[in-house]
Protein backbone atom coordinates (compact mmCIF):
# COMPACT_ATOMS: atom_id res chain seq x y z
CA UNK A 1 -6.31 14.74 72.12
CA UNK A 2 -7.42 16.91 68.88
CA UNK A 3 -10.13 15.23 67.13
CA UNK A 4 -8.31 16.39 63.72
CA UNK A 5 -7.35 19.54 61.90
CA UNK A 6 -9.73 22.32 60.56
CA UNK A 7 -8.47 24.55 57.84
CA UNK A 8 -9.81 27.69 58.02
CA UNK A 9 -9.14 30.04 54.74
CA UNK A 10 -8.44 33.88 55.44
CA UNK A 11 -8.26 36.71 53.31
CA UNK A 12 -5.34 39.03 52.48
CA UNK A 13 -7.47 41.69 50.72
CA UNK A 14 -8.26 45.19 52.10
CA UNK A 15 -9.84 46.85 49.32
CA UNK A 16 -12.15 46.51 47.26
CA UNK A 17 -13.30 47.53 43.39
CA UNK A 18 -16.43 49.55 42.87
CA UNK A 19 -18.24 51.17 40.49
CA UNK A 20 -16.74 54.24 39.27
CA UNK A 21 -13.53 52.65 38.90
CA UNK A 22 -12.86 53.10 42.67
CA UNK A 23 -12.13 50.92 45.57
CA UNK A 24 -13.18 50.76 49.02
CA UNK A 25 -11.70 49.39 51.74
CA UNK A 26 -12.39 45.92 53.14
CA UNK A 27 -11.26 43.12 55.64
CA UNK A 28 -12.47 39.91 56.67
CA UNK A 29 -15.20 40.56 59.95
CA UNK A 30 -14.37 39.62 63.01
CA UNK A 31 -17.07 37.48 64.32
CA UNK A 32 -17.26 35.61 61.26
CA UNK A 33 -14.12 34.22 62.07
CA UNK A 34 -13.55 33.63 65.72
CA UNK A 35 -17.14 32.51 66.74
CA UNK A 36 -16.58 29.52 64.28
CA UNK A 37 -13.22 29.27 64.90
CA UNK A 38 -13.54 29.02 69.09
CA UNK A 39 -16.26 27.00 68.73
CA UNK A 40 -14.21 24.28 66.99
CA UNK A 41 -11.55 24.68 69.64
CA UNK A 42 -13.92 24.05 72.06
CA UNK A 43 -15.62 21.31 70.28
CA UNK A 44 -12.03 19.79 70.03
CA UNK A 45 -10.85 20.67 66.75
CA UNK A 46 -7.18 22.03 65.70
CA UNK A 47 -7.50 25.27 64.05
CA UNK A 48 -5.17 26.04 61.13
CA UNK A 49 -5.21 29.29 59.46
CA UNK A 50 -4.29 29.86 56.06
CA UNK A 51 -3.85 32.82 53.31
CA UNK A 52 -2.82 33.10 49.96
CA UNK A 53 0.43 35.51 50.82
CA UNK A 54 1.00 33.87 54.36
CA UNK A 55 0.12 37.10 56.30
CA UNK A 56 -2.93 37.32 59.11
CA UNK A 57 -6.05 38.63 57.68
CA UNK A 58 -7.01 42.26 58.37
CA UNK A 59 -10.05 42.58 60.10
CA UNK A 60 -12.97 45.40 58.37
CA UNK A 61 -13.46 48.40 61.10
CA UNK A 62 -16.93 47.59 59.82
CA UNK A 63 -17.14 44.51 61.75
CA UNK A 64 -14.88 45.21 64.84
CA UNK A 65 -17.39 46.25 67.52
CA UNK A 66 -20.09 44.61 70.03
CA UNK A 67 -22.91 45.34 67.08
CA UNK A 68 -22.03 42.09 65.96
CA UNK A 69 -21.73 40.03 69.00
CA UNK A 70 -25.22 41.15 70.26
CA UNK A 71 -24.02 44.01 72.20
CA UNK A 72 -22.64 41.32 74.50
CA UNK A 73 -19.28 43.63 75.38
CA UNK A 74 -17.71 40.61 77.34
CA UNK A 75 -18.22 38.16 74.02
CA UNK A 76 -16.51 41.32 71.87
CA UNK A 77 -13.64 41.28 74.12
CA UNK A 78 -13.20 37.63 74.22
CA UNK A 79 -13.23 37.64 70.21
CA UNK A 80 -10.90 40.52 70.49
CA UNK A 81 -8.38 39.03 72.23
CA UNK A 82 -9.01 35.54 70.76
CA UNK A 83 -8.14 36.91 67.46
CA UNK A 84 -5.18 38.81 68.40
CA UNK A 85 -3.88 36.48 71.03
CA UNK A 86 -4.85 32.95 70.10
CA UNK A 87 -2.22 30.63 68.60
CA UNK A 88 -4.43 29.51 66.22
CA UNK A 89 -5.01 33.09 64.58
CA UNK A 90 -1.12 33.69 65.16
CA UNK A 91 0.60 31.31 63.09
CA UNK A 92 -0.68 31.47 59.34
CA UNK A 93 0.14 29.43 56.63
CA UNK A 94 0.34 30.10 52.89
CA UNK A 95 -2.54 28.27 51.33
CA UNK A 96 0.58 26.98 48.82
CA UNK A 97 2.31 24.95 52.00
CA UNK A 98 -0.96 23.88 53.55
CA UNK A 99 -1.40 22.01 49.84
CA UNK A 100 1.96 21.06 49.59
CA UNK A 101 1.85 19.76 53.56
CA UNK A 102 -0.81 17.15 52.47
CA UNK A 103 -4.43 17.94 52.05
CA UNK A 104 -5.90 14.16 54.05
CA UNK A 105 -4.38 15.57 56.89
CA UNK A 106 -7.36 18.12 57.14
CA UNK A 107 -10.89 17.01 58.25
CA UNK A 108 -12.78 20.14 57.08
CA UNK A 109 -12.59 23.74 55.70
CA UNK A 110 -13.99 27.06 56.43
CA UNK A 111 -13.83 30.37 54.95
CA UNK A 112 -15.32 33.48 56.81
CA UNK A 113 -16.74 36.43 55.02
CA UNK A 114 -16.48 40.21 54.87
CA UNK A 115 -16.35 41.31 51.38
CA UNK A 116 -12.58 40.77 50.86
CA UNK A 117 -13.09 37.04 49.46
CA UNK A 118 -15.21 39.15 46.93
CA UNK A 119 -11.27 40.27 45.87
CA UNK A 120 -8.63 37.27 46.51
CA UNK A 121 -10.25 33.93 47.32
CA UNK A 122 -12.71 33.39 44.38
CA UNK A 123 -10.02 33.70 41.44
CA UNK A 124 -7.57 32.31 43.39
CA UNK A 125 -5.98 28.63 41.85
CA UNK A 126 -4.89 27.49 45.11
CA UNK A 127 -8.32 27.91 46.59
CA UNK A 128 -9.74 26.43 43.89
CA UNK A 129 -7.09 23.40 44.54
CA UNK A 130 -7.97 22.72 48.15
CA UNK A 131 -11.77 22.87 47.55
CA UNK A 132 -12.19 20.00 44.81
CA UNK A 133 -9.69 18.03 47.47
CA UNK A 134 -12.85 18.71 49.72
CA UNK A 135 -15.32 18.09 47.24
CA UNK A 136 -13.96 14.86 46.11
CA UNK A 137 -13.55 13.22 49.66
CA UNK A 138 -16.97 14.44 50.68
CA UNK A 139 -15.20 16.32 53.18
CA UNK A 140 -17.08 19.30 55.40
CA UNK A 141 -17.03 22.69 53.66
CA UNK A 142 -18.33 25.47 55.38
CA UNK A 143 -18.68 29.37 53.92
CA UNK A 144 -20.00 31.91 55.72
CA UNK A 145 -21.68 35.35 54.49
CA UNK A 146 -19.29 36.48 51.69
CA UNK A 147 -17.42 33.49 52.06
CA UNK A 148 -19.33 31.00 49.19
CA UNK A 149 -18.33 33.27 46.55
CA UNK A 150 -14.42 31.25 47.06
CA UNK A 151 -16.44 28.22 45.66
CA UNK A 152 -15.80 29.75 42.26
CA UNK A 153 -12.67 29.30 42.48
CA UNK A 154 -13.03 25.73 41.82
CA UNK A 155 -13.49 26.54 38.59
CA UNK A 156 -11.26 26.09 35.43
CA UNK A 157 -10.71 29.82 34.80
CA UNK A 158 -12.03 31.64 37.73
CA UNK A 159 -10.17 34.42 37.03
CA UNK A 160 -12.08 34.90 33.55
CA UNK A 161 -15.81 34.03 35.48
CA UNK A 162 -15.05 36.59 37.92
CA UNK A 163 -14.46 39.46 34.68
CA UNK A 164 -17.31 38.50 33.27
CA UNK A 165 -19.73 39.30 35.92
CA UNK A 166 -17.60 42.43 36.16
CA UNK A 167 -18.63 43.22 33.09
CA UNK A 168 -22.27 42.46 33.05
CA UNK A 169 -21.40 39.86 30.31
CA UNK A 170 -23.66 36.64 31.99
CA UNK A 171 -23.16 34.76 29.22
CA UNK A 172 -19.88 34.02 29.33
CA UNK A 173 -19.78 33.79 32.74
CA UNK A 174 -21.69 30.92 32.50
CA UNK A 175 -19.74 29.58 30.24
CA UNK A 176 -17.33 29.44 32.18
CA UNK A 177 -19.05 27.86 35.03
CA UNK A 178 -19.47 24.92 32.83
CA UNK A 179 -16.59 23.21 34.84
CA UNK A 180 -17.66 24.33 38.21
CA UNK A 181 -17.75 20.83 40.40
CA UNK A 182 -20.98 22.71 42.77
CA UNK A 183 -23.54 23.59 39.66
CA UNK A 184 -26.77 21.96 40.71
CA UNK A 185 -25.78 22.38 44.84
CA UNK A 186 -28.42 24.52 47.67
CA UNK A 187 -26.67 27.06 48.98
CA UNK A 188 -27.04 30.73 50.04
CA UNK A 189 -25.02 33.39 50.61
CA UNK A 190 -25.00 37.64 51.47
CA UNK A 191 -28.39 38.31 49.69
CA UNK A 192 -28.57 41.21 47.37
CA UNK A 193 -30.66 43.24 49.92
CA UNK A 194 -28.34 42.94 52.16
CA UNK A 195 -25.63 44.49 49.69
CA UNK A 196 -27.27 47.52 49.56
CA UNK A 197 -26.82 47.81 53.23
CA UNK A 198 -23.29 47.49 52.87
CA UNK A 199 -23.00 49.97 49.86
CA UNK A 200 -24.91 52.85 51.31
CA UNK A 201 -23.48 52.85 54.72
CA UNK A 202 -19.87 51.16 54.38
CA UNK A 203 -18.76 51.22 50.92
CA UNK A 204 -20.65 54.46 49.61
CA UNK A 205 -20.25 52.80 46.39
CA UNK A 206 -22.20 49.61 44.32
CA UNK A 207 -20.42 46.57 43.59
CA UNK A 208 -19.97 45.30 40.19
CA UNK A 209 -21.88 42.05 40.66
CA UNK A 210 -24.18 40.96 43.65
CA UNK A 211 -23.55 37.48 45.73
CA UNK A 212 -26.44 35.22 44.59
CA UNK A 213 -26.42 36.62 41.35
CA UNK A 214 -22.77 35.28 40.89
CA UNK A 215 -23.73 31.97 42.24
CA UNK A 216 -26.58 31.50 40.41
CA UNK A 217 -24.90 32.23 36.95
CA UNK A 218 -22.11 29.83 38.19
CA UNK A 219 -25.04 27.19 38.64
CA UNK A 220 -25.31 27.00 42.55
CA UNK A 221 -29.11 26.59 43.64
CA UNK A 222 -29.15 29.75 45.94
CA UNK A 223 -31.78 30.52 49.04
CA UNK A 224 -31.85 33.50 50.79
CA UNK A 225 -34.52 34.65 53.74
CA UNK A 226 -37.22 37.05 53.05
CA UNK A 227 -35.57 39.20 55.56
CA UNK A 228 -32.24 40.75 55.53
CA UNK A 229 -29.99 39.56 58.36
CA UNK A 230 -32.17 36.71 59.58
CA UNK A 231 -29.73 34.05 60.65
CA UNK A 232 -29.38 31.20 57.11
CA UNK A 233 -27.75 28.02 57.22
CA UNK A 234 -28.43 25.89 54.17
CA UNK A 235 -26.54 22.38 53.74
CA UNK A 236 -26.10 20.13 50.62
CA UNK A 237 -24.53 17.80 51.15
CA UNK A 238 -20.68 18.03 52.32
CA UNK A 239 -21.40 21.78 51.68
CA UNK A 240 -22.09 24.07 54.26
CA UNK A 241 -23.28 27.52 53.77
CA UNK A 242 -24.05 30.47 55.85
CA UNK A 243 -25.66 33.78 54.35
CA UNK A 244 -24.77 36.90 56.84
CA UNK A 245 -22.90 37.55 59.86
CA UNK A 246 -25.66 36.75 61.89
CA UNK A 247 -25.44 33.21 60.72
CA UNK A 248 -21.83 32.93 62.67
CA UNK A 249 -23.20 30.20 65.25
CA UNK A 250 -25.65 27.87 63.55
CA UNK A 251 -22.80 27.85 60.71
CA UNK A 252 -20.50 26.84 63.38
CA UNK A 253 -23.22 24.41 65.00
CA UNK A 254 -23.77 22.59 61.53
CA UNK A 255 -20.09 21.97 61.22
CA UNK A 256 -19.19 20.92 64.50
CA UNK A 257 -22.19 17.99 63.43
CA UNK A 258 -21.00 17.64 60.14
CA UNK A 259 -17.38 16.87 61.45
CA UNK A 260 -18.20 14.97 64.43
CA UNK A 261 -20.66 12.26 61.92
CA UNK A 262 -17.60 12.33 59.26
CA UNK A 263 -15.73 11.12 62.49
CA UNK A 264 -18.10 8.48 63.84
CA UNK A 265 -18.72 7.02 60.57
């Protein structure tokens, strides 16, 4: 018998702006998603996957090798298959029906990163729907990596937050955090060093804004390690937060407990 649902909030983007006026391509990573997402299977959890068109998230090349399983070729191939095999990953939802459908049915969220939440999830209204439904029931929200940057989406005009850091205007961006229901909360999330890795190698192109800079100017109290891709998982409350890839199993850990005492209590 499940122990309840998880919702677990994908990305539909594959590209990315940068500066320049280009784009570069981008996905949601693969480990980020199914290390999380078997461990709630295995912890007992349903798994429901959701995206704002419907569609399964692509998964960034960047992200689709052993590199980010340890090397462990055996876990790689298990995550491989998981995610192309797995019910869970095979039936998703639009994130409009899974509101629609009842939101109490749901005893947690989680969003995985890559830098395509960067694009969809933190402007999106339906995101920002389904996260003050978690907010306001105290109900476990986990992000992971890129992930926290959806939290802006909570906002009353995400939309116009996100073109404001765009624009290097942090003024108004913070005006427009004024309604953002997580000013005040610890968090962390893909540190700035960290970004450059990203942008030499991957993107060969800077971003427009970096990921605690965002957070910070929304309000968010944001912690990141003194070094780059040293596993980070910071928790406020029902919030949940995860900064890199390498944080894919203590992020998962900390939820499974986060659930399980919602539960129990």
């Amino acid at each position: 018998m499940s122990k309840g649902k998880v919702l677990l909030i994908g990305s539909n983007a594959t590209r990315i702006e940068v500066q320049g006026n280009k784009w570069g391509a981008t996905g949601q990573y693969l480990n980020e998603t199914v290390v999380p997402a078997m461990a709630l299977e295995a912890a007992g959890y349903e798994v429901v996957l959701a995206t704002p068109n419907g569609s399964k998230p692509v998964i960034d090349a960047a992200s689709d090798a052993p590199a980010h399983f340890e090397n462990d070729e055996a876990a790689y191939r298990a995550a491989r298959d998981y995610y192309d095999n797995s019910p869970a990953m095979n039936a998703p939802r639009t994130l409009r029906s899974v509101i629609d459908g009842g939101l109490d049915q749901y005893a947690g969220v989680f969003f995985p990163g890559g830098q395509a939440p960067v694009v969809d999830l933190m402007q999106d209204p339906d995101v920002g729907e389904i996260l003050r439904h978690f907010h306001e029931a105290a109900k476990p929200t986990a992000l992971l990596c890129h992930g926290p940057i959806a939290l802006t989406a909570a906002m009353d005009d995400p939309r116009a937050f996100r073109a404001a850091l765009i624009a290097g205007a942090d003024d108004k961006a913070r005006e427009w955090a004024k309604s953002w229901p997580y000013a005040g909360y610890r968090m962390t999330i893909f540190s700035a060093t960290e970004e450059k890795v990203v942008e030499g190698y991957i993107l060969h192109a800077k971003m427009y804004f970096d990921m605690p800079h965002a957070l910070s100017a929304a309000g968010g109290k944001v912690e990141t390690t003194s070094v780059d891709f040293e596993p980070n998982v910071v928790v406020d409350r029902e919030l949940i937060t995860g900064q890199n890839p390498r944080s894919d199993h203590p992020i998962a850990k900390a939820l499974i407990e986060a659930l399980d005492a919602r539960r129990a209590a």
